[in-house]
Protein backbone atom coordinates (compact mmCIF):
# COMPACT_ATOMS: atom_id res chain seq x y z
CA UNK A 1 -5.88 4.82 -14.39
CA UNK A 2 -6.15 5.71 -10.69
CA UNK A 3 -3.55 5.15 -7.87
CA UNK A 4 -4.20 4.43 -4.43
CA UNK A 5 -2.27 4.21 -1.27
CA UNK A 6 -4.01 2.99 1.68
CA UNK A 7 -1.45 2.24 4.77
CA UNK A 8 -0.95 2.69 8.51
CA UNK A 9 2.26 4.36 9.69
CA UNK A 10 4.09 4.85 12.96
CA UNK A 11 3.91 8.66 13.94
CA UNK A 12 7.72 8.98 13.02
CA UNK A 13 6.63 7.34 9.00
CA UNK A 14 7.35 3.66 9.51
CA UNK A 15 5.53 1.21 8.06
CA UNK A 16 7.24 -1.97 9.59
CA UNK A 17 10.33 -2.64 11.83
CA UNK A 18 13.85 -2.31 10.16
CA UNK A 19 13.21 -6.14 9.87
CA UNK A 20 9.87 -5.66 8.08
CA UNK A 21 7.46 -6.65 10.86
CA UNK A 22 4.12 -5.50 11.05
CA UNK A 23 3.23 -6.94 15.02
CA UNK A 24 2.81 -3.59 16.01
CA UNK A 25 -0.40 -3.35 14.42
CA UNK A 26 -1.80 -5.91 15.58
CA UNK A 27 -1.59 -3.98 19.77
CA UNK A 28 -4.18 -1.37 18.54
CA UNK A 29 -6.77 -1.47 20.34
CA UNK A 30 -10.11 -2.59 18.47
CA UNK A 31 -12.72 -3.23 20.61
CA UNK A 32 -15.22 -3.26 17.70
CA UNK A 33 -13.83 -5.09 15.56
CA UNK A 34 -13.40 -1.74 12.93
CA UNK A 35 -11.56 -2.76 9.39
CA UNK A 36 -10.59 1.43 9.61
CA UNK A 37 -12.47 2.32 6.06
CA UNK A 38 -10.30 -0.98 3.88
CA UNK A 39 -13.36 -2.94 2.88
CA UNK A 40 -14.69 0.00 1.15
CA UNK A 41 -11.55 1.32 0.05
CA UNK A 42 -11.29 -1.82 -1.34
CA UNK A 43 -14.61 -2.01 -2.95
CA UNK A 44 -13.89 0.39 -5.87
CA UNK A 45 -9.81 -0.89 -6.39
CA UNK A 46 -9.65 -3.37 -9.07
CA UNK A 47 -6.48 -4.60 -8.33
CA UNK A 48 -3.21 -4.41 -6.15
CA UNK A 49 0.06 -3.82 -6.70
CA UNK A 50 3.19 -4.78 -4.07
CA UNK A 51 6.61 -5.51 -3.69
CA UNK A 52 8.25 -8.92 -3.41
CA UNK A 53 8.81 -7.99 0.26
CA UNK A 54 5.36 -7.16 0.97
CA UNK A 55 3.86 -10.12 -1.41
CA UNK A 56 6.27 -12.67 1.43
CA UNK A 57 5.20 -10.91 4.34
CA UNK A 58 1.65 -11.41 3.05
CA UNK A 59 2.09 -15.02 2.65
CA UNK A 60 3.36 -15.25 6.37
CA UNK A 61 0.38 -14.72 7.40
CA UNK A 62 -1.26 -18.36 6.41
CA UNK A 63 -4.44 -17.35 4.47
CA UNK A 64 -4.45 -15.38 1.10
CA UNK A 65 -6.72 -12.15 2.13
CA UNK A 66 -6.87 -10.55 -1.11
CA UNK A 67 -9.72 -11.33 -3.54
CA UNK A 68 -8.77 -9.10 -6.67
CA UNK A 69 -5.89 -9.85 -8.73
CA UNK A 70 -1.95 -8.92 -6.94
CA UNK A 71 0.76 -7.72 -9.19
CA UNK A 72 4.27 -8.18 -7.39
CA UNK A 73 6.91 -6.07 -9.03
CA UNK A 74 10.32 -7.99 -8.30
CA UNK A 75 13.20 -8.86 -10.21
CA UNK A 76 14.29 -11.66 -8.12
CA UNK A 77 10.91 -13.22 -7.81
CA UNK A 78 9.74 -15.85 -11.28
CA UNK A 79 7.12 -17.77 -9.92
CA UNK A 80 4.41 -17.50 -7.26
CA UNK A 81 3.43 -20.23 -4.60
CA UNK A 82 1.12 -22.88 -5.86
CA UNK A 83 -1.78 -22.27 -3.49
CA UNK A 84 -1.79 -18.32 -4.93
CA UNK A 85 -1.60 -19.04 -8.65
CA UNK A 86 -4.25 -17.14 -10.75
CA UNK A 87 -4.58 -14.50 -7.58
CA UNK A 88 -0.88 -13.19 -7.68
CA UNK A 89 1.33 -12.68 -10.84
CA UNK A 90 4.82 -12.10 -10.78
CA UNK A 91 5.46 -9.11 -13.15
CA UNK A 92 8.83 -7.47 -13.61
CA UNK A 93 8.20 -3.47 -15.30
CA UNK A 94 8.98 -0.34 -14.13
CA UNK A 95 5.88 1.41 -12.41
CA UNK A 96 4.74 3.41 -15.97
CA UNK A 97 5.23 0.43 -18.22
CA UNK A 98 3.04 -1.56 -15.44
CA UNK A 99 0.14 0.66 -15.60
CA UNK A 100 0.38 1.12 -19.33
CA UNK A 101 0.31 -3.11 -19.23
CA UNK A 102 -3.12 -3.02 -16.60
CA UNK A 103 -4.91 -0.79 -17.89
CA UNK A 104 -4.93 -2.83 -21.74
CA UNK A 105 -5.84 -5.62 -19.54
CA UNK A 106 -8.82 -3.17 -17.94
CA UNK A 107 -7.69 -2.17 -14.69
CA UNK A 108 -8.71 1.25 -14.05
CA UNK A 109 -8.28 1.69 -9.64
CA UNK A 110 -5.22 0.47 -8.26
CA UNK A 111 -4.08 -0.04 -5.01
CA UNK A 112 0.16 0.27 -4.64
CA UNK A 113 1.27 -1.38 -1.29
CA UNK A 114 4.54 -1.61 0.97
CA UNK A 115 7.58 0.84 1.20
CA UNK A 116 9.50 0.57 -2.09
CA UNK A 117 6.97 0.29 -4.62
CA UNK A 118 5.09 3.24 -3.05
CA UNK A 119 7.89 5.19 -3.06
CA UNK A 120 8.76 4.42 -7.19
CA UNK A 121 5.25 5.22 -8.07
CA UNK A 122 5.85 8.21 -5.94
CA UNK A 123 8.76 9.36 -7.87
CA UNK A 124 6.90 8.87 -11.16
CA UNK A 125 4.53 10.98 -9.52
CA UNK A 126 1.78 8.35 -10.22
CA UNK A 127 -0.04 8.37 -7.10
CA UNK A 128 -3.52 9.82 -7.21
CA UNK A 129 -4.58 8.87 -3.39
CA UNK A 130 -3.19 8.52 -0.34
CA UNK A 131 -5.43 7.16 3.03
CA UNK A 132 -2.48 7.50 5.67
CA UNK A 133 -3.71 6.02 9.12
CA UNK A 134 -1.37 7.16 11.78
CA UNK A 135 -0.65 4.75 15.02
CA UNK A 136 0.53 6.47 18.09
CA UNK A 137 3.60 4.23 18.12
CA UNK A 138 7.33 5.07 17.89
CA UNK A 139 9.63 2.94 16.40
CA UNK A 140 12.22 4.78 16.14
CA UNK A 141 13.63 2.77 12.77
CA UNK A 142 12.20 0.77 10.39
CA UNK A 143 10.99 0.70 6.67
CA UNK A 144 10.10 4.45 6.10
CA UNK A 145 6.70 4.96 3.88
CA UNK A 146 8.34 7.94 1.84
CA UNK A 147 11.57 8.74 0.30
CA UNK A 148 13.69 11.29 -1.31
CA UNK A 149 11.94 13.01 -4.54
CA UNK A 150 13.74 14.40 -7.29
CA UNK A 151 10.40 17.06 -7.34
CA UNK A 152 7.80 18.57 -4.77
CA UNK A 153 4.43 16.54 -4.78
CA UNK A 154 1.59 18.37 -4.16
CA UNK A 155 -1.53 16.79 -2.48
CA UNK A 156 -4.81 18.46 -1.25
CA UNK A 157 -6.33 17.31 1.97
CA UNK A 158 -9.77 15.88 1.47
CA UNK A 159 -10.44 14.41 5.13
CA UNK A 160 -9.50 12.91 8.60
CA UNK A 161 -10.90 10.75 10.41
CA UNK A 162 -9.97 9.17 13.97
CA UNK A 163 -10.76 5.64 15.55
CA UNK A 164 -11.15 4.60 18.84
CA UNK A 165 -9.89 7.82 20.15
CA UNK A 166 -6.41 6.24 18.62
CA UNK A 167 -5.86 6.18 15.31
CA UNK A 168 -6.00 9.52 13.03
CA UNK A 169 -6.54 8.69 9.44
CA UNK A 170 -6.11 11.37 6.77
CA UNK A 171 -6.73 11.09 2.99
CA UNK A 172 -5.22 13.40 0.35
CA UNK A 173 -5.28 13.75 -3.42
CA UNK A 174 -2.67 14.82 -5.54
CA UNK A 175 -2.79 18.42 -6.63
CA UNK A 176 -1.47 18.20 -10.83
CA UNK A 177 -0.17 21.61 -11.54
């Protein structure tokens, strides 16, 4: 099984406002229309996997974008909305008992999204990839992409890449010692 992170982050490490918005994104400038390296990212994950808060901002936004199979991790959550049924699945595991799960069903490249669940797999030290694109922003607060660690990760940098003259994207795989 393979891990991937793929997110945008504020230059001080937030991924959304303390009240989990995400508007700031949407004021970089993309004059040509660029989707930053997702779609093929995307083209070798075989599934995602995101928190409950992620999963309801997601849903804020009207249309379903995904078109591979989401896994929310919540506790709270028992039931999905009826217009994403068989594309999202409610699932309730810790992040090792979750991959052990996926990958009987035959998921082999995942992609972890939004603050907590990134930080648990993280912890578990589970994460193979990380794409971090940085937005010259400060926002001073706000949902924080990493955490504490109870041990040093180390990752290797494998490239950067900047857009528009605006965004610097860097990718990194984990060093296992």
């Amino acid at each position: 099984m393979s891990i991937h992170v793929f997110i945008a982050t504020s230059l001080d490490g937030f991924i959304a406002t303390s009240d989990g918005g995400v508007a700031w994104l949407d004021e970089i400038p993309n004059p040509e229309h660029s989707d930053f390296g997702y779609v093929g990212f995307m083209s070798d994950i075989d599934a995602l996997v995101m928190g409950r808060n992620t999963f309801e901002k997601v849903l804020s936004f009207g249309s379903w974008p995904y078109e591979k199979p989401v896994f929310v991790l919540s506790g709270t959550l028992s039931s999905v909305p009826a217009d994403v049924e068989g594309k999202a699945e409610i699932v309730n595991a810790d992040p090792n008992l979750l991959i052990e799960r996926l990958a009987h069903r035959g998921f082999r490249n995942l992609y972890v999204d939004g603050g907590k669940v990134i930080q648990s797999f993280l912890e578990d030290d589970l994460v193979d990839e990380m794409t971090i694109t940085r937005v010259p922003v400060l926002l001073g607060d706000g949902v924080p992409l990493f955490g504490k660690l109870t041990k040093r990760l180390r990752f290797k940098h494998v490239k950067t890449e900047t857009f528009n003259e605006t965004l610097v994207q860097s990718t990194y795989t984990r060093v296992r010692e």
